[in-house]
PDB file of N, CA and C in Angstrom:
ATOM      1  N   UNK A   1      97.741 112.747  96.094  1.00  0.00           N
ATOM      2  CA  UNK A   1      97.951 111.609  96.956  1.00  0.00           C
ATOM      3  C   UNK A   1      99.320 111.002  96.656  1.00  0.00           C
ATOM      4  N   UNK A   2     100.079 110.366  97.556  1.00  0.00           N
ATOM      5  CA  UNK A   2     101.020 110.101  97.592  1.00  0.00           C
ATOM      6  C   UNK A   2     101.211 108.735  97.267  1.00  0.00           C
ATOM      7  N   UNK A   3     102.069 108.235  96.253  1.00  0.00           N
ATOM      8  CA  UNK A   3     102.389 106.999  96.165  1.00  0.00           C
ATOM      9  C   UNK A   3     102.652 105.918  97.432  1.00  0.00           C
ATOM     10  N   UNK A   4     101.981 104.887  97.673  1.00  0.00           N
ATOM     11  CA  UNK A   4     102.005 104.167  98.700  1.00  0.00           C
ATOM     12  C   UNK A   4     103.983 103.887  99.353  1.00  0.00           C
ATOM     13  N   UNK A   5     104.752 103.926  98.574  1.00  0.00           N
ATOM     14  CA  UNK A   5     105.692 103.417  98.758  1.00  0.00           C
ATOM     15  C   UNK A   5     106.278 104.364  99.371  1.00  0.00           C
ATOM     16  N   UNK A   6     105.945 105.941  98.742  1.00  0.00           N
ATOM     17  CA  UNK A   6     106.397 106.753  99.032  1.00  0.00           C
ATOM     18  C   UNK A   6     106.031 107.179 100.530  1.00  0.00           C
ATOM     19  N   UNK A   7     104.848 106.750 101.018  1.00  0.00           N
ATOM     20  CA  UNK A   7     104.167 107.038 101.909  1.00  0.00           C
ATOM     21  C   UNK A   7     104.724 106.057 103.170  1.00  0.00           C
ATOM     22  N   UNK A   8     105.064 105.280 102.958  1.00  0.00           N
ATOM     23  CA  UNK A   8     105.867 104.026 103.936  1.00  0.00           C
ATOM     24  C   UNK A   8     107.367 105.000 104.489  1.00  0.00           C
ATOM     25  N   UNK A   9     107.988 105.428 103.219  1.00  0.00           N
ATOM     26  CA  UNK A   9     109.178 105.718 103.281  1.00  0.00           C
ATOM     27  C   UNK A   9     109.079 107.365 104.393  1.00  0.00           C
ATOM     28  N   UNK A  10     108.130 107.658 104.176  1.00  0.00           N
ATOM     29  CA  UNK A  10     107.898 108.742 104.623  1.00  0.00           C
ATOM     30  C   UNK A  10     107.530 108.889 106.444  1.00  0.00           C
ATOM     31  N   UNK A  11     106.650 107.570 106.380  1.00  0.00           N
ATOM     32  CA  UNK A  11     106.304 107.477 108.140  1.00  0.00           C
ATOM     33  C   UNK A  11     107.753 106.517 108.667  1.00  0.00           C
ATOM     34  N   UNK A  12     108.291 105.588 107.824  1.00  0.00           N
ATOM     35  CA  UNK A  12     109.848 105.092 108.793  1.00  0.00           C
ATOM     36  C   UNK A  12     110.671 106.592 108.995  1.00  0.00           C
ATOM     37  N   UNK A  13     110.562 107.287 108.317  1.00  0.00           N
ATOM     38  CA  UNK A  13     111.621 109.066 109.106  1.00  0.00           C
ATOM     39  C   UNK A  13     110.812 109.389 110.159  1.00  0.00           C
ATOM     40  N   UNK A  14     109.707 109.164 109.907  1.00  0.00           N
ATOM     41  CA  UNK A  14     108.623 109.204 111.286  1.00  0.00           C
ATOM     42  C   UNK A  14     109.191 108.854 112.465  1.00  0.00           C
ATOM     43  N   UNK A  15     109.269 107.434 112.652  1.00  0.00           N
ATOM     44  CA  UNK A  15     109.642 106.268 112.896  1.00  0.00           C
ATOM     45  C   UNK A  15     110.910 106.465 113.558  1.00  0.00           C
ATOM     46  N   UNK A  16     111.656 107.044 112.713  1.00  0.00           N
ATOM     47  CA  UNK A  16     113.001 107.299 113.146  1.00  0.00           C
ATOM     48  C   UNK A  16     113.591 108.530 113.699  1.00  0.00           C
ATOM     49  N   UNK A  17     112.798 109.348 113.632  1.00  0.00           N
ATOM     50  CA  UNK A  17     112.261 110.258 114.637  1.00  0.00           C
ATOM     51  C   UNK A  17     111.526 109.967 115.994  1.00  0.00           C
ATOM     52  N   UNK A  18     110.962 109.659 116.249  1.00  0.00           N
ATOM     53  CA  UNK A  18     110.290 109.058 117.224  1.00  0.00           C
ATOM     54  C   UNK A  18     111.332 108.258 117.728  1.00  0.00           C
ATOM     55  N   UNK A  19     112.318 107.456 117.176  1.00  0.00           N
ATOM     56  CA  UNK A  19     113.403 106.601 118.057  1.00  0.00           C
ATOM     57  C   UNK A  19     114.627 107.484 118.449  1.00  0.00           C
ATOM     58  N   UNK A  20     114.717 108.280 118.001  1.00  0.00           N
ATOM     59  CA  UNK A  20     115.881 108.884 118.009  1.00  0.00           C
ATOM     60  C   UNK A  20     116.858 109.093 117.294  1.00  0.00           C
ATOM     61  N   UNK A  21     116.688 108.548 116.105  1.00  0.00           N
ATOM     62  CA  UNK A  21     117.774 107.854 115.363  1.00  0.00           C
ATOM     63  C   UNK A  21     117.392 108.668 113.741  1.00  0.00           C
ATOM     64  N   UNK A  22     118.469 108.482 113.188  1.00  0.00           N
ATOM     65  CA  UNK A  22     118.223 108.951 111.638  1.00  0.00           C
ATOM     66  C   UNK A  22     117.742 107.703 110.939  1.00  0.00           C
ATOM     67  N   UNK A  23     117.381 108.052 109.555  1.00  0.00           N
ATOM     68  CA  UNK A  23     116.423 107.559 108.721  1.00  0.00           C
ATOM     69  C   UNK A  23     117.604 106.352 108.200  1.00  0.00           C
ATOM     70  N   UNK A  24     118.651 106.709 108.150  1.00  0.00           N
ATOM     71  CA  UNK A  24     119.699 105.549 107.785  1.00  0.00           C
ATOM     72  C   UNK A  24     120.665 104.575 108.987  1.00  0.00           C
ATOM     73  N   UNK A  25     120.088 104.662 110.124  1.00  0.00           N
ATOM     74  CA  UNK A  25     120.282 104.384 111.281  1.00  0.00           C
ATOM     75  C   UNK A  25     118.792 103.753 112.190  1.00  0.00           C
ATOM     76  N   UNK A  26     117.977 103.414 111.157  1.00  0.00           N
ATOM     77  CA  UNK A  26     116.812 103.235 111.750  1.00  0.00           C
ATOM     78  C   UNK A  26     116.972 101.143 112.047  1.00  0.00           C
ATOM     79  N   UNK A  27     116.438 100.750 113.295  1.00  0.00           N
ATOM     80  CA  UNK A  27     116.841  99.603 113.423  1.00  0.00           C
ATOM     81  C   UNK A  27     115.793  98.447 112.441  1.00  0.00           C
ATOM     82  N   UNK A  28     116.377  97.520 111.972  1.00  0.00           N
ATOM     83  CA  UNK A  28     115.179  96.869 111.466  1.00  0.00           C
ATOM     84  C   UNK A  28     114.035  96.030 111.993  1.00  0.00           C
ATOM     85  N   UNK A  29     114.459  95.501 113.312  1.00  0.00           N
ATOM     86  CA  UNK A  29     113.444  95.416 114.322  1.00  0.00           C
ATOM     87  C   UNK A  29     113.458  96.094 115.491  1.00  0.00           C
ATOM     88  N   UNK A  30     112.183  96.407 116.499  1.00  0.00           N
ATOM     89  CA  UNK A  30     112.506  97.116 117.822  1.00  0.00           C
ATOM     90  C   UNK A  30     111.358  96.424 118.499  1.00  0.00           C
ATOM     91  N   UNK A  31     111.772  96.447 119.748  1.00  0.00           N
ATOM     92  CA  UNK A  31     110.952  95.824 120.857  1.00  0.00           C
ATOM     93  C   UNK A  31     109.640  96.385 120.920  1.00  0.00           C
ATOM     94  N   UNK A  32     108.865  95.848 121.797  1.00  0.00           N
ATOM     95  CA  UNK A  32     107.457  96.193 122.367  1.00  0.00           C
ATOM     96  C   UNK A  32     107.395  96.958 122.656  1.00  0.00           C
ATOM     97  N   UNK A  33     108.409  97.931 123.854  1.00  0.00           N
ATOM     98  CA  UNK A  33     108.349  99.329 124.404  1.00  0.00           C
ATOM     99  C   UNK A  33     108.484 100.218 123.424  1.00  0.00           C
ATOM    100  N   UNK A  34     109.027  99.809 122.403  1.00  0.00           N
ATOM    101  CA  UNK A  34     109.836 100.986 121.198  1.00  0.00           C
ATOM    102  C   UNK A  34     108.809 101.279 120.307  1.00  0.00           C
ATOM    103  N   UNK A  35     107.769 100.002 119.434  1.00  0.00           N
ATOM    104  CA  UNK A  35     107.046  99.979 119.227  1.00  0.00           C
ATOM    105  C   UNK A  35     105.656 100.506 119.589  1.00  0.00           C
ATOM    106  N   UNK A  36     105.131 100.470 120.671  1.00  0.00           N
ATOM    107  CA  UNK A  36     104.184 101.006 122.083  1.00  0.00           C
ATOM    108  C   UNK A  36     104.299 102.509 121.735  1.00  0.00           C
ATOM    109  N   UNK A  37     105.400 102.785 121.977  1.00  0.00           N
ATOM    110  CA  UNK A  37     105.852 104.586 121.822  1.00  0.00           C
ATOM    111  C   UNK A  37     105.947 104.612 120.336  1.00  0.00           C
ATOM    112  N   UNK A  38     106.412 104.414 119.089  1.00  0.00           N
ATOM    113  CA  UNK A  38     105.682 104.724 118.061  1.00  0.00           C
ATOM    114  C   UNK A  38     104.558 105.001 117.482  1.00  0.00           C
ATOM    115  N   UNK A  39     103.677 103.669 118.129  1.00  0.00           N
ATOM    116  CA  UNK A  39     102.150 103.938 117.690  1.00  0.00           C
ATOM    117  C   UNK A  39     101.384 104.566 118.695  1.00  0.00           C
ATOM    118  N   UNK A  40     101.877 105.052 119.693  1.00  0.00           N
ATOM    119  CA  UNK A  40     101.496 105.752 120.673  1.00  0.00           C
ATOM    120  C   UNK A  40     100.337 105.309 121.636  1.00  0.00           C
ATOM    121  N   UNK A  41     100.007 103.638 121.553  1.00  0.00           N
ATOM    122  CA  UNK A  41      99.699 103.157 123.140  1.00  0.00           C
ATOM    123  C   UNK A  41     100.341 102.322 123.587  1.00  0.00           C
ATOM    124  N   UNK A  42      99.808 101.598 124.420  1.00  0.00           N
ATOM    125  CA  UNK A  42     100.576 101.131 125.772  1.00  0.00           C
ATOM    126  C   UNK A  42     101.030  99.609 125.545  1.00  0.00           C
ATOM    127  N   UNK A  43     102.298  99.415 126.286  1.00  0.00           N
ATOM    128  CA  UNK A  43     102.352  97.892 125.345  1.00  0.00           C
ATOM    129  C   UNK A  43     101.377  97.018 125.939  1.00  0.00           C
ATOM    130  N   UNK A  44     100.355  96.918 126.810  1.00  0.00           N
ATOM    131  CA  UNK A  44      99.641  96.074 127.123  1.00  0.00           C
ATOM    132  C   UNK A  44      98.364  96.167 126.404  1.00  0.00           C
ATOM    133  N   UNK A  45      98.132  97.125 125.475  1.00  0.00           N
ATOM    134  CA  UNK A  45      97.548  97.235 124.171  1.00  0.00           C
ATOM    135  C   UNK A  45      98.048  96.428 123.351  1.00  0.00           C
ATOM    136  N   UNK A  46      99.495  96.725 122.824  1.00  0.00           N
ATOM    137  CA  UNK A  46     100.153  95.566 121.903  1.00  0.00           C
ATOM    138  C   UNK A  46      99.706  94.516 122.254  1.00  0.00           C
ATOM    139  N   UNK A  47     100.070  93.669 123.271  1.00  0.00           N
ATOM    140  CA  UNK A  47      99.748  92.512 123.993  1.00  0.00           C
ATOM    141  C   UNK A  47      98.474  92.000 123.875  1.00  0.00           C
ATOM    142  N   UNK A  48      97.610  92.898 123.864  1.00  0.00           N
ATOM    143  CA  UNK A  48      96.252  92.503 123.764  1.00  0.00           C
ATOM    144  C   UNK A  48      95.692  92.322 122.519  1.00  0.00           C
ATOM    145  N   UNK A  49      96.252  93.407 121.363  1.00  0.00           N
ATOM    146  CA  UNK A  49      95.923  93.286 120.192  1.00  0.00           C
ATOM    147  C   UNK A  49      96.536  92.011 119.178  1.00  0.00           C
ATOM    148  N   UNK A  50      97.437  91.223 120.167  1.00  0.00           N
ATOM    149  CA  UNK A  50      98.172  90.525 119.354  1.00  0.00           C
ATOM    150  C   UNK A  50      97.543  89.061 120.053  1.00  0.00           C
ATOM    151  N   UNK A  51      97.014  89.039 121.131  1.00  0.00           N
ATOM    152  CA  UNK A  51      96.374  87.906 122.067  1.00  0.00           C
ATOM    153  C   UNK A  51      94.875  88.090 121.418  1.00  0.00           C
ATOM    154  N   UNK A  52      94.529  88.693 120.716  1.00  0.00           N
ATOM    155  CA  UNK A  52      93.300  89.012 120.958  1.00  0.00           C
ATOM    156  C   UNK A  52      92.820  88.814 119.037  1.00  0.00           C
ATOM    157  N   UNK A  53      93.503  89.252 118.386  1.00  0.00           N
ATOM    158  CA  UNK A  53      93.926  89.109 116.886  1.00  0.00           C
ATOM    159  C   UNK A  53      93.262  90.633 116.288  1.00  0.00           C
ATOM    160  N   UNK A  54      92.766  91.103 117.555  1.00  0.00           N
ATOM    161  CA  UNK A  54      92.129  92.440 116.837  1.00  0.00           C
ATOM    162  C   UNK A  54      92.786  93.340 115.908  1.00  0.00           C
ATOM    163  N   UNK A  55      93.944  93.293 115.255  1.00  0.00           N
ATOM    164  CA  UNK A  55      94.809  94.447 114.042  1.00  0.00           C
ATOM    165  C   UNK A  55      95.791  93.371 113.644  1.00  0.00           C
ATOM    166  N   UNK A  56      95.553  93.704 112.542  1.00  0.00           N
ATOM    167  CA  UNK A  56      96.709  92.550 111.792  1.00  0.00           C
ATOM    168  C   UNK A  56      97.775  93.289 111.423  1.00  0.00           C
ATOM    169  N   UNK A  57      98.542  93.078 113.185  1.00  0.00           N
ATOM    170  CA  UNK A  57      99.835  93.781 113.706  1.00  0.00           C
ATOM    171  C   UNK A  57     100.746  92.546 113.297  1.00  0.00           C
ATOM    172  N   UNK A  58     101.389  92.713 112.097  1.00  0.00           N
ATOM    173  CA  UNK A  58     102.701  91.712 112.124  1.00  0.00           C
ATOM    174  C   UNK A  58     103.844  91.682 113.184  1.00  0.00           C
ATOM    175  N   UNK A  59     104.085  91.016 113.885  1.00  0.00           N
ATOM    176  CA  UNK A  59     105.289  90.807 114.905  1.00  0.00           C
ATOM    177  C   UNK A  59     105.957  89.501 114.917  1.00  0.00           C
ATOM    178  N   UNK A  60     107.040  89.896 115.772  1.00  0.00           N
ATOM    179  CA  UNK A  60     107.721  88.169 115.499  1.00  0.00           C
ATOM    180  C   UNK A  60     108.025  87.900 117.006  1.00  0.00           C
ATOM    181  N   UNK A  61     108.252  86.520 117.092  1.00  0.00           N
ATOM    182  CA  UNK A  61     108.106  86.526 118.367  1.00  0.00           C
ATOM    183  C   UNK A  61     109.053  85.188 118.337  1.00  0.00           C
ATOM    184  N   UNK A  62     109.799  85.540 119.424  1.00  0.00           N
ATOM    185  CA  UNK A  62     110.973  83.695 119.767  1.00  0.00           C
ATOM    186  C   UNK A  62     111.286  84.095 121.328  1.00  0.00           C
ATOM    187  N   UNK A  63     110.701  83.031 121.947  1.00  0.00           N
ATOM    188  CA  UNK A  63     110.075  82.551 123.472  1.00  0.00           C
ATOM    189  C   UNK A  63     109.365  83.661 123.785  1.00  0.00           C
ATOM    190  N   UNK A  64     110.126  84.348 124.649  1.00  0.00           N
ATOM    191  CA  UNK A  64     109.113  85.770 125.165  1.00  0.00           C
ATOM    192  C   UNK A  64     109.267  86.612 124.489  1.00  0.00           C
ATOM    193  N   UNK A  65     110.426  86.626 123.569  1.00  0.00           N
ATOM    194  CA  UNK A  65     110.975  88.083 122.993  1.00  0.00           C
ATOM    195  C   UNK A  65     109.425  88.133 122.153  1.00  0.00           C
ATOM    196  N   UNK A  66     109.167  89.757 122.035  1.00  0.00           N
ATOM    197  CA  UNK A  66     108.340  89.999 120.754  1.00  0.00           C
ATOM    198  C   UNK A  66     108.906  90.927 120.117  1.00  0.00           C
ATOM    199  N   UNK A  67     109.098  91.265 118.747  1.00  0.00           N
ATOM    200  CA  UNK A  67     109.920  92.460 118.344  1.00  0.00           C
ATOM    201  C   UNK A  67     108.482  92.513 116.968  1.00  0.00           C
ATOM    202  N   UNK A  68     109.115  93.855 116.695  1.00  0.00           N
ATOM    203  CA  UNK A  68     108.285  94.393 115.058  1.00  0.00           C
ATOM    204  C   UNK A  68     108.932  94.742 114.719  1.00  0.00           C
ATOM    205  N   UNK A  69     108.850  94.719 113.105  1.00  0.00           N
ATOM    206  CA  UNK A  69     109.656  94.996 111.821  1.00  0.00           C
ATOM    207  C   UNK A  69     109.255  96.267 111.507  1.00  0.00           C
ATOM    208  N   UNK A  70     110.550  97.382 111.372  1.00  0.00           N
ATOM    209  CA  UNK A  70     110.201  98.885 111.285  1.00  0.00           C
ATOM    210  C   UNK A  70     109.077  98.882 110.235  1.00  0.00           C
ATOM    211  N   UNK A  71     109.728  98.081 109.143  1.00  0.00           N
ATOM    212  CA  UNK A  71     108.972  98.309 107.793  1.00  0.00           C
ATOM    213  C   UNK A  71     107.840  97.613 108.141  1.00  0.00           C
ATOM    214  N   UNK A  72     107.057  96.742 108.729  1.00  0.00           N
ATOM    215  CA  UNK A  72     105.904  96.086 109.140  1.00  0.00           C
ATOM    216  C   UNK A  72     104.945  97.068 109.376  1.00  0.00           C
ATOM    217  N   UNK A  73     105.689  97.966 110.570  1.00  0.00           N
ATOM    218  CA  UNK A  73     105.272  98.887 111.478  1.00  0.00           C
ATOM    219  C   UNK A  73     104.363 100.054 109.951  1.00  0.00           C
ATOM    220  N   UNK A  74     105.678 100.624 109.602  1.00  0.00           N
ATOM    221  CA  UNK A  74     104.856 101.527 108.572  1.00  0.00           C
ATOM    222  C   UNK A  74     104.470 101.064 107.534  1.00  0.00           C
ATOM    223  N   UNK A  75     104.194  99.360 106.903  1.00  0.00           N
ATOM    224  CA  UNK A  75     103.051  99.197 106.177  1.00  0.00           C
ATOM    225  C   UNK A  75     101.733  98.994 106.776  1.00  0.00           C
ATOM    226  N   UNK A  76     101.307  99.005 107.805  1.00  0.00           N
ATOM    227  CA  UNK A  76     100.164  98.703 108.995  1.00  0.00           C
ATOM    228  C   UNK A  76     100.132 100.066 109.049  1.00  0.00           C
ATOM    229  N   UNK A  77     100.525 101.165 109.475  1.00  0.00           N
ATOM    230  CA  UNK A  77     100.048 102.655 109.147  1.00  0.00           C
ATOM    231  C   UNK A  77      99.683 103.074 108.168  1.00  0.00           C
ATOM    232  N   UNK A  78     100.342 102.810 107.155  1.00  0.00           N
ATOM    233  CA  UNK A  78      99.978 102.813 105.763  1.00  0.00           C
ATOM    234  C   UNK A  78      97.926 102.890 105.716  1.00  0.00           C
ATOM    235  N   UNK A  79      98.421 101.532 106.055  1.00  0.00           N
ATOM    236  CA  UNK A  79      96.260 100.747 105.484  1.00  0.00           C
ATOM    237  C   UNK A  79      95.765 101.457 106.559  1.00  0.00           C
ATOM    238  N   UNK A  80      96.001 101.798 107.686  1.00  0.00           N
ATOM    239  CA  UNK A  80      95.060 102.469 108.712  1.00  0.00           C
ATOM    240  C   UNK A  80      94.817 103.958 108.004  1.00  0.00           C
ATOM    241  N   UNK A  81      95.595 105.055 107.698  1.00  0.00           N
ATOM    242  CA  UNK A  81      95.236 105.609 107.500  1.00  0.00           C
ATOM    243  C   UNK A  81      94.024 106.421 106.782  1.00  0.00           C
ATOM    244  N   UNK A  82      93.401 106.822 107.379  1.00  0.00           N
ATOM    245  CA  UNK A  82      92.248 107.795 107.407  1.00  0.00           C
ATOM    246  C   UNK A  82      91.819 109.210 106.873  1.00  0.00           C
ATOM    247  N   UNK A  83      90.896 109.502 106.005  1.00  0.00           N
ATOM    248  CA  UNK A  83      90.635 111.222 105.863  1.00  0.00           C
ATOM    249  C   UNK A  83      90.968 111.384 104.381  1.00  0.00           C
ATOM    250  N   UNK A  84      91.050 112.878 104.553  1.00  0.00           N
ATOM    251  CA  UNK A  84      90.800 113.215 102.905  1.00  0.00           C
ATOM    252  C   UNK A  84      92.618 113.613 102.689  1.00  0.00           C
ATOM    253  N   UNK A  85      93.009 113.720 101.721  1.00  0.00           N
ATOM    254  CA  UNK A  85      94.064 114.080 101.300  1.00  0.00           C
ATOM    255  C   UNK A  85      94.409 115.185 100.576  1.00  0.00           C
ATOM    256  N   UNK A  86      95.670 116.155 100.896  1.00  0.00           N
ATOM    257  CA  UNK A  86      95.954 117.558 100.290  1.00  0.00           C
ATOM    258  C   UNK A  86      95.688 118.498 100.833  1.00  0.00           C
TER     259      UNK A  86
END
């Protein structure tokens, strides 16, 4: 099993894959759409999960903007993860 830290560091290349971008080029926050397509549903999922309090999805939010913190993003994958390991 993989050290937790190590395991963070491991899904932001994820992360940064999925954006397009390299692992040292990865942004430190990204929008709802960017986010949505990382975790792979819809942002009116986000929206709901964050109206709704169902996942303790850290986001930040100033007026309408909502953004997530890359590193937020892959400590919340982190604890979800599931199954046996190796």
């Amino acid at each position: 099993m993989y050290p937790e830290t190590e395991t963070v560091h491991q899904i932001i290349a994820e992360i940064a894959s999925a954006l397009g971008c390299t692992t040292d080029a990865v942004p430190a926050q990204i929008d709802e759409a960017k986010a949505s397509r990382v975790l792979g549903v819809k942002t009116a999922t986000l929206c709901n999960w964050r109206c709704t309090g169902r996942y303790a999805l850290p986001y930040i939010k100033v007026g309408r903007l909502v953004r997530y913190r890359v590193a937020d993003l892959a400590a919340w994958m982190v604890k979800r993860r599931m199954g046996a390991e190796g």
